[in-house]
N, C-alpha and C. Protein backbone atom coordinates (compact mmCIF):
# COMPACT_ATOMS: atom_id res chain seq x y z
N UNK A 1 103.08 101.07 98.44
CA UNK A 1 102.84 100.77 99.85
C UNK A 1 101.35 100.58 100.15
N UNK A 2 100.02 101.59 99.49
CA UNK A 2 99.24 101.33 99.53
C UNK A 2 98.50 100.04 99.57
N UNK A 3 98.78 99.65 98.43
CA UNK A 3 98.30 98.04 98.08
C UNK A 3 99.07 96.98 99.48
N UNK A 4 99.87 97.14 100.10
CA UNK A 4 100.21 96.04 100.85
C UNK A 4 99.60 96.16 101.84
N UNK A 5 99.13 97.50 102.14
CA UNK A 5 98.39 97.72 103.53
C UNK A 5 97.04 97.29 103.21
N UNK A 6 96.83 97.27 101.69
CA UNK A 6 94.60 96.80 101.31
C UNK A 6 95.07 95.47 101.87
N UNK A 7 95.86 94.47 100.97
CA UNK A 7 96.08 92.95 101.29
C UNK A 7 95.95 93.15 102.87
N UNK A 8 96.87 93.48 103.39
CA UNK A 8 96.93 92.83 105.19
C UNK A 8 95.27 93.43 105.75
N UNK A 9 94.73 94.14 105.31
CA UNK A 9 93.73 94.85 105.99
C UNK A 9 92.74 93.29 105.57
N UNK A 10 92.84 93.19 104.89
CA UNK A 10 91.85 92.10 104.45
C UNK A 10 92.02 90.70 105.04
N UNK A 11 93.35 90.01 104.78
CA UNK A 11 94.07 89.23 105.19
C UNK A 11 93.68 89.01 106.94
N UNK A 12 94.38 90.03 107.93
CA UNK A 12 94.16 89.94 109.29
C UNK A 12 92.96 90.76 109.79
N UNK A 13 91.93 91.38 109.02
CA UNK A 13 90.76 92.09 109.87
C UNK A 13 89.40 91.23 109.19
N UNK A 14 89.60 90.99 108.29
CA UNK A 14 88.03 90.68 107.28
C UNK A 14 87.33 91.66 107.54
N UNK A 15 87.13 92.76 106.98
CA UNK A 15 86.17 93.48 106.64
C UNK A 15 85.44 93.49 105.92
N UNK A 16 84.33 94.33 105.70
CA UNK A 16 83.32 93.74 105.11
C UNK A 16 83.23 95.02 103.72
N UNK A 17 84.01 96.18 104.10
CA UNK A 17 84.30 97.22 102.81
C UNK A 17 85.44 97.86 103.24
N UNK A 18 86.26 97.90 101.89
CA UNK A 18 87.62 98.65 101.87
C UNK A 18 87.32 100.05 101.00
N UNK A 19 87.82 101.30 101.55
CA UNK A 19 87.44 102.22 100.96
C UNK A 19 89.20 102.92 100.44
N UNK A 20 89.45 102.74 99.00
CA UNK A 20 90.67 103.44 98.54
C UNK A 20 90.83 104.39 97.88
N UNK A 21 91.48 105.41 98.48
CA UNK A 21 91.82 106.77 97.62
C UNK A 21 92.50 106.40 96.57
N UNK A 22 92.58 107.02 95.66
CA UNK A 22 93.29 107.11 94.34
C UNK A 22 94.04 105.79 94.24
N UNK A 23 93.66 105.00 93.27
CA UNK A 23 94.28 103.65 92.80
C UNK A 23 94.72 104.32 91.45
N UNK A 24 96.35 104.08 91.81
CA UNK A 24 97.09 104.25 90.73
C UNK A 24 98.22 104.10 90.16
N UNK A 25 98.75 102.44 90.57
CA UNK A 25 99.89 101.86 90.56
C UNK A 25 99.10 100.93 89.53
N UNK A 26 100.02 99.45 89.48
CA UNK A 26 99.44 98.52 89.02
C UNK A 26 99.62 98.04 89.60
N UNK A 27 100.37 97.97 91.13
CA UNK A 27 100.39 96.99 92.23
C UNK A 27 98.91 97.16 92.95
N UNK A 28 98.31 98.33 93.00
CA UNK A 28 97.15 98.69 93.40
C UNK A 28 95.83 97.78 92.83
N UNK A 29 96.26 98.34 91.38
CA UNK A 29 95.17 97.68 90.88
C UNK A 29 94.90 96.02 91.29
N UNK A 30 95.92 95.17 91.06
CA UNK A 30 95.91 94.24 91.29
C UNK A 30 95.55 93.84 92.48
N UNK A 31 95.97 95.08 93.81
CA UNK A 31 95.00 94.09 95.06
C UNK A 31 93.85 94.54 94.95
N UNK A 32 93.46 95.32 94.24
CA UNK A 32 91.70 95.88 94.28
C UNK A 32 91.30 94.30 93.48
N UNK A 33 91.51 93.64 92.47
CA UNK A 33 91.08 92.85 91.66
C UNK A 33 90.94 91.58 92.81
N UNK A 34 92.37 91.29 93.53
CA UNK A 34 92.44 89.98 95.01
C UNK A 34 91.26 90.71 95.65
N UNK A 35 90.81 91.75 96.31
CA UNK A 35 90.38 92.09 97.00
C UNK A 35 88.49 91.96 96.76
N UNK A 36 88.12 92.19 95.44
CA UNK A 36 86.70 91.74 95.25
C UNK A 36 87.27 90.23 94.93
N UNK A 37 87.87 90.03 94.85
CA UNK A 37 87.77 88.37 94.34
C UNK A 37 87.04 87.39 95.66
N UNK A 38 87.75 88.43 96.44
CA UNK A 38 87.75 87.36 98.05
C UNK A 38 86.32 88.05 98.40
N UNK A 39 85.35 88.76 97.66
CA UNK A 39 84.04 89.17 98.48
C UNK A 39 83.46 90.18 99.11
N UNK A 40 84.96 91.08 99.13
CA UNK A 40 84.69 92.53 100.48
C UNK A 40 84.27 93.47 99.34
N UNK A 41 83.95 94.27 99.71
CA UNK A 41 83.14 95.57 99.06
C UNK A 41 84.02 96.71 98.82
N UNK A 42 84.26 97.28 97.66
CA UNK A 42 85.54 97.62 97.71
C UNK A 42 84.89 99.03 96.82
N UNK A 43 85.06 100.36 97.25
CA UNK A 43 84.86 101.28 97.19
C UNK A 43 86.37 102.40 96.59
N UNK A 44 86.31 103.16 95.71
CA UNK A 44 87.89 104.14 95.03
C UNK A 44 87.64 104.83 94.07
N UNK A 45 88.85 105.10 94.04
CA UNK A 45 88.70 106.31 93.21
C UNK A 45 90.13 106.63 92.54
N UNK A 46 89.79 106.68 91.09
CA UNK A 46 91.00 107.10 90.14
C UNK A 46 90.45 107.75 89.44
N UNK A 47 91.48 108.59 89.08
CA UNK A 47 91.84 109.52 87.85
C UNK A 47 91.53 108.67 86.33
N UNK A 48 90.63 109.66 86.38
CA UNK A 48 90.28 110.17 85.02
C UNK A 48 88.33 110.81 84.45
N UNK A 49 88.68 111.56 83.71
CA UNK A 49 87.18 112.15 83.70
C UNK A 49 86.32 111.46 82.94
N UNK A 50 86.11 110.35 82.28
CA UNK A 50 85.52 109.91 81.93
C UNK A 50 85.84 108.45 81.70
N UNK A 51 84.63 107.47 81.91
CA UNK A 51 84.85 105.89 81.80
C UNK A 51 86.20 105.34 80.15
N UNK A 52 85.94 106.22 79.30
CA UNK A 52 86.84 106.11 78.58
C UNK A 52 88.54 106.02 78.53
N UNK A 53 88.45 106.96 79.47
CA UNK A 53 89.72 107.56 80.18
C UNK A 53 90.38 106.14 80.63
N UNK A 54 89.78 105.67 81.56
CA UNK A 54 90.14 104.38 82.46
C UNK A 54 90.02 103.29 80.90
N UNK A 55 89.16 103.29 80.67
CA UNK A 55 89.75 101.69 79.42
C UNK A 55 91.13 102.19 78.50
N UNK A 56 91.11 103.41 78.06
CA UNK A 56 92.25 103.96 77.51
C UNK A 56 93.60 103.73 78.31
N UNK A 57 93.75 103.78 79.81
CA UNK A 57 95.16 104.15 80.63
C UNK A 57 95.29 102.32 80.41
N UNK A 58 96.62 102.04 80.05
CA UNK A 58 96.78 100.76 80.57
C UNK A 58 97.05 99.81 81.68
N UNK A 59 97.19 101.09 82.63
CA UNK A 59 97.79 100.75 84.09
C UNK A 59 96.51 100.55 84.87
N UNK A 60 95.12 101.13 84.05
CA UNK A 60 94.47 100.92 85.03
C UNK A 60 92.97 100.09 84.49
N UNK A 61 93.25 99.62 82.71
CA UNK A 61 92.16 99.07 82.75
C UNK A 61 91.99 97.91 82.75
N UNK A 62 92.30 97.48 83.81
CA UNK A 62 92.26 96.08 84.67
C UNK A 62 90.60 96.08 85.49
N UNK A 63 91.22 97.11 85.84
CA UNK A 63 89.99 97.41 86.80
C UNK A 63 87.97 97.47 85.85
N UNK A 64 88.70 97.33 84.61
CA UNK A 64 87.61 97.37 83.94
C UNK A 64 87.20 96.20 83.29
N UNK A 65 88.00 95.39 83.54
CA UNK A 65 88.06 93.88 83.06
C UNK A 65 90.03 93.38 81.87
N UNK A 66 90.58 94.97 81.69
CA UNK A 66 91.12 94.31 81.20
C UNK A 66 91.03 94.39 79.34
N UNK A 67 92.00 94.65 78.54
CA UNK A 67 91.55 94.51 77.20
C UNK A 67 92.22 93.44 76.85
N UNK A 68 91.62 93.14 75.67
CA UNK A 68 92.41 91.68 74.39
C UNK A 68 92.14 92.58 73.14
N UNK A 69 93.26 92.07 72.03
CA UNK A 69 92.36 92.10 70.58
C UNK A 69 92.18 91.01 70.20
N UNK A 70 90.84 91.43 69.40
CA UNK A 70 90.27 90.08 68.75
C UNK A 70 90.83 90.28 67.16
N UNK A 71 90.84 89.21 66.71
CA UNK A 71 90.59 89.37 65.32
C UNK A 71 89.20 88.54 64.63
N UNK A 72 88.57 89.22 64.11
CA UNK A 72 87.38 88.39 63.39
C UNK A 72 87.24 88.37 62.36
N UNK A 73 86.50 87.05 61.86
CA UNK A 73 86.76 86.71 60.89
C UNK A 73 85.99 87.59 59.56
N UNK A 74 86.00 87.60 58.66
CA UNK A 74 85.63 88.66 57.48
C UNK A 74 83.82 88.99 57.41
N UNK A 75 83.36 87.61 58.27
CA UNK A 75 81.77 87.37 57.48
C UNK A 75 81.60 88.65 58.80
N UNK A 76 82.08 87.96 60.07
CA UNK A 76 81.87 88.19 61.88
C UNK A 76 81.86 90.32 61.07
N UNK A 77 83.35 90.33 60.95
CA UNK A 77 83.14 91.78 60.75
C UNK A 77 82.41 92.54 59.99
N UNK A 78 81.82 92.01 58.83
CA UNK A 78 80.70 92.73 57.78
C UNK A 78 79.46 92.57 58.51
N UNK A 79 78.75 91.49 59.27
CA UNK A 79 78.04 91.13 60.03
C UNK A 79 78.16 92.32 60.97
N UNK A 80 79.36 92.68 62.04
CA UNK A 80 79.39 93.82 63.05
C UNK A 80 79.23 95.06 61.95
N UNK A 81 79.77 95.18 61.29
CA UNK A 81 79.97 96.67 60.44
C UNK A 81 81.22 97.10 61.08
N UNK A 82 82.46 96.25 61.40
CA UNK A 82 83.63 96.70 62.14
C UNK A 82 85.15 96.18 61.56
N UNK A 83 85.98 96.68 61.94
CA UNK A 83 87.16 96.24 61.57
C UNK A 83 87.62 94.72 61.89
N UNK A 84 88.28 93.94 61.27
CA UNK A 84 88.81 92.49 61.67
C UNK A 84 89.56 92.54 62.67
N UNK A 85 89.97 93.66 63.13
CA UNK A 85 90.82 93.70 64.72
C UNK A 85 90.10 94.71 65.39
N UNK A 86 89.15 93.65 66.59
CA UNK A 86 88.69 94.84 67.54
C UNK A 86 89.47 94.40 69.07
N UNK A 87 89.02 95.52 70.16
CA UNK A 87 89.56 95.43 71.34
C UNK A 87 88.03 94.85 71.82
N UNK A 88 88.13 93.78 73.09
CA UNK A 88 87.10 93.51 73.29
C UNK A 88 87.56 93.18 75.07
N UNK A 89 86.92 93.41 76.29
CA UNK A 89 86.81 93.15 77.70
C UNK A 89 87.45 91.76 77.95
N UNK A 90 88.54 91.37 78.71
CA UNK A 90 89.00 90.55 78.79
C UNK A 90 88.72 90.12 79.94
N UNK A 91 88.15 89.85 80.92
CA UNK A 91 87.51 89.49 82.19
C UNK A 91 86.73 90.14 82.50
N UNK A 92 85.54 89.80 83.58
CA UNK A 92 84.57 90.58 84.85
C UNK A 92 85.86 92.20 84.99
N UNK A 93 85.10 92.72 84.84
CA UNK A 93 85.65 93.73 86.00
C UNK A 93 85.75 93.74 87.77
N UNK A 94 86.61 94.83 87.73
CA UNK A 94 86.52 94.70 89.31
C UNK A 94 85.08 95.34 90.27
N UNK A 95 84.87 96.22 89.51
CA UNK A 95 83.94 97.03 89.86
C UNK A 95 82.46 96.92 89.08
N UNK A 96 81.64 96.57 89.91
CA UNK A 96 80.25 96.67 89.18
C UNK A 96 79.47 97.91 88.20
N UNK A 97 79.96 98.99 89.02
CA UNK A 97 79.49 100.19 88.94
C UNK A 97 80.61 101.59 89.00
N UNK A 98 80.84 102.34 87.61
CA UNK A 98 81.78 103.17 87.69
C UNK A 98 80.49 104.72 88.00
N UNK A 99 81.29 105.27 88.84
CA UNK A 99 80.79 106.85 89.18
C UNK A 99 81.39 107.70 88.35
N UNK A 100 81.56 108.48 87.69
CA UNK A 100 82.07 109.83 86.73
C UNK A 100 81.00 111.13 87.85
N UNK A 101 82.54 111.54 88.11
CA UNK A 101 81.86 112.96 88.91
C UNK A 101 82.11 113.73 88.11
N UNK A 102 80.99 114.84 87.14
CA UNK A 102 81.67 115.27 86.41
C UNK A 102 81.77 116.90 86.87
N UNK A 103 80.98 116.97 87.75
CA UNK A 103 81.06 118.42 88.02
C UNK A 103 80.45 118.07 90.04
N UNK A 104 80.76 118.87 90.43
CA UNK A 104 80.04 118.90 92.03
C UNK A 104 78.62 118.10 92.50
N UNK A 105 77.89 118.40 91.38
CA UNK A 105 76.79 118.78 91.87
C UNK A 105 75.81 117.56 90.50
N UNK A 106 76.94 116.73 89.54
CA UNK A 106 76.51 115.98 88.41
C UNK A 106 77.20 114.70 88.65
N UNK A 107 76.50 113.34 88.46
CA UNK A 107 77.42 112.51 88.48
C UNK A 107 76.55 111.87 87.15
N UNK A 108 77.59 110.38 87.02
CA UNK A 108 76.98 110.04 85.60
C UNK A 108 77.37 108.32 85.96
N UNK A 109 76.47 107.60 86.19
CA UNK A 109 76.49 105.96 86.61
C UNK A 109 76.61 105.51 85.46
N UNK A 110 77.78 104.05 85.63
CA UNK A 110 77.68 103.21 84.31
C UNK A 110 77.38 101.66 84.77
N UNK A 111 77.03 100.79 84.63
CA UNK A 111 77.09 99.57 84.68
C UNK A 111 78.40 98.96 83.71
N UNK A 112 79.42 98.73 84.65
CA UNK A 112 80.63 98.76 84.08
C UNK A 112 81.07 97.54 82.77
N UNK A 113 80.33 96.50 83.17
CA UNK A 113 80.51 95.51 82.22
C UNK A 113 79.78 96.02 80.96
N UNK A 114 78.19 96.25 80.59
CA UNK A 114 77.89 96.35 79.68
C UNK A 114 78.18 97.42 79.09
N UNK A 115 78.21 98.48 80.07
CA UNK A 115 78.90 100.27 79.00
C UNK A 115 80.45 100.23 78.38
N UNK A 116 81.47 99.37 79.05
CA UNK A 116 82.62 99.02 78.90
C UNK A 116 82.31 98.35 77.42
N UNK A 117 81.88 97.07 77.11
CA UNK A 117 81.22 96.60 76.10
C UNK A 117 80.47 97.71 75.06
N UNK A 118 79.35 98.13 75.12
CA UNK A 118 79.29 99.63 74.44
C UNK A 118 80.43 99.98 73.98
N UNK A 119 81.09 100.97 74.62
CA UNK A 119 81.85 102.12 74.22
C UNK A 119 83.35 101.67 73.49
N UNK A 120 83.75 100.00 73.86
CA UNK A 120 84.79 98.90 72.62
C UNK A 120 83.72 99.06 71.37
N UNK A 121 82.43 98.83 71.38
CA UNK A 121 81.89 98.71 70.12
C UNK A 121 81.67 100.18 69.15
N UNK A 122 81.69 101.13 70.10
CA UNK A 122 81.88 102.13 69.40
C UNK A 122 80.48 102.92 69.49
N UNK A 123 79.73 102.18 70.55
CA UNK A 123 78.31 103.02 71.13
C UNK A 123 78.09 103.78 72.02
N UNK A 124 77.24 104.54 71.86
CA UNK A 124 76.71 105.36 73.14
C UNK A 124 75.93 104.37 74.78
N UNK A 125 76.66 104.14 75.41
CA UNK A 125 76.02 103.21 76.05
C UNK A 125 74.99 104.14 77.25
N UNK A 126 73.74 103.79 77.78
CA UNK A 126 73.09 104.05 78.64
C UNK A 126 73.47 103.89 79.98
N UNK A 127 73.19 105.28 80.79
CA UNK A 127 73.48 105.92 81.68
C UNK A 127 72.80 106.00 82.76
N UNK A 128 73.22 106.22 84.40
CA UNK A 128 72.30 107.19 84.77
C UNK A 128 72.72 108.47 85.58
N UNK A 129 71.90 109.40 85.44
CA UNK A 129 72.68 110.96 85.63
C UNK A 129 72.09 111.08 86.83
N UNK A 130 73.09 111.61 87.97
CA UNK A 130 72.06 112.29 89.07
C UNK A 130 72.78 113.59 89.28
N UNK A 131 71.60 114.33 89.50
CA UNK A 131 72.42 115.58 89.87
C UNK A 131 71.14 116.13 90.86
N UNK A 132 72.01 117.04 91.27
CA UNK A 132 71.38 118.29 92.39
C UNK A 132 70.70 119.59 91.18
N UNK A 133 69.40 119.87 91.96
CA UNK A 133 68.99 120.80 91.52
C UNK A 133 68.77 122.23 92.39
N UNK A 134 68.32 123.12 91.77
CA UNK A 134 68.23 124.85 92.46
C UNK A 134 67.22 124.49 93.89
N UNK A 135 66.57 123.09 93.96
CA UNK A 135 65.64 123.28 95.11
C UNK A 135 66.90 122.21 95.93
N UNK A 136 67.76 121.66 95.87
CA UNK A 136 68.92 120.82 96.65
C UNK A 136 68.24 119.72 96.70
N UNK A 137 67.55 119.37 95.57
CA UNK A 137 67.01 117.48 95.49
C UNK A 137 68.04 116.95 94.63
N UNK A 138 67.87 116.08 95.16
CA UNK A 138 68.59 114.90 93.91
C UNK A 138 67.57 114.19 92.63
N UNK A 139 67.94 114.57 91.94
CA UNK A 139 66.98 114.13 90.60
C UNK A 139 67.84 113.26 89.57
N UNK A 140 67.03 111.85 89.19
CA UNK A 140 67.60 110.53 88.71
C UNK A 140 66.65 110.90 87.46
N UNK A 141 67.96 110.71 86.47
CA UNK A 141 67.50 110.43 85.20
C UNK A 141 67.71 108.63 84.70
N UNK A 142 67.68 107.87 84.64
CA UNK A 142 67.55 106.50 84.41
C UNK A 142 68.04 106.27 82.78
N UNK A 143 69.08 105.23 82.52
CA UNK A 143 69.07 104.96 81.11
C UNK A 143 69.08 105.74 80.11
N UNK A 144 70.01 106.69 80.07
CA UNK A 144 69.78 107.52 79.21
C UNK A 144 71.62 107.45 78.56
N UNK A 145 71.36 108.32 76.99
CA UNK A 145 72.66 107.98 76.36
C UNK A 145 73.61 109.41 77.28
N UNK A 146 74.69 109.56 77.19
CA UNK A 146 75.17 110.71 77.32
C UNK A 146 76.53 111.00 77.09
N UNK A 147 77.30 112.01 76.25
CA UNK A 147 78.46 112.22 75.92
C UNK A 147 79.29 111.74 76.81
């Protein structure tokens, strides 16, 4: 039901940001995907604790662009140092930017296309961490690797 109410919200109001609790159908996903397609700013939140989590669920990694396997060819894979069948991002994602809350007071930014890319290849992709400290600032760590 969710998803039919994002479409009409969009459809008869034009707004300029849709904000969705827990996307977790695949009817969902799919209007989050119509829904940046058409331009609006689209703000949510699903389950799971880590960006991995979401390329792993299949229901929901659409939202991440989506997987394919590749197969490559023998030189391509000695060249990568990888197997002849990898998983590789099958479209843009929906989302520019994934949030990982990992604790209250910690969050952990990804740039969804290239860390998505990373973490198929089997890398630590760069981060950025913000968290709250004992004085209640917010302190930005920039580009950094992190479990």
């Amino acid at each position: 039901m969710q998803h039919k109410v994002m479409i009409e919200a969009v459809q008869n109001h034009m707004p300029e940001v849709i904000i969705v609790d827990e996307i977790g159908t695949e009817a969902e996903v799919r209007a989050c995907r119509t829904i940046a397609q058409r331009g609006v700013m689209l703000i949510a939140s699903a389950h799971g604790i880590k960006l991995n989590n979401i390329i792993k669920n299949p229901l929901l990694s659409d939202l991440i662009g989506g997987l394919k396997t590749v197969i490559l060819s023998d030189q391509e894979a000695k060249a990568r140092n990888c197997k002849k069948s990898i998983l590789e991002r099958r479209a843009s994602p929906t989302f520019p930017f994934v949030i990982e809350m990992r604790e209250r007071q910690y969050w952990v930014a990804h740039r969804t296309d290239k860390n998505v890319d990373e973490l198929l290849y089997g890398k630590k992709p760069l981060v950025e961490v913000r968290r709250i400290d004992k004085q209640f600032k917010v302190v930005i760590e920039r580009w950094r690797t992190e479990d």
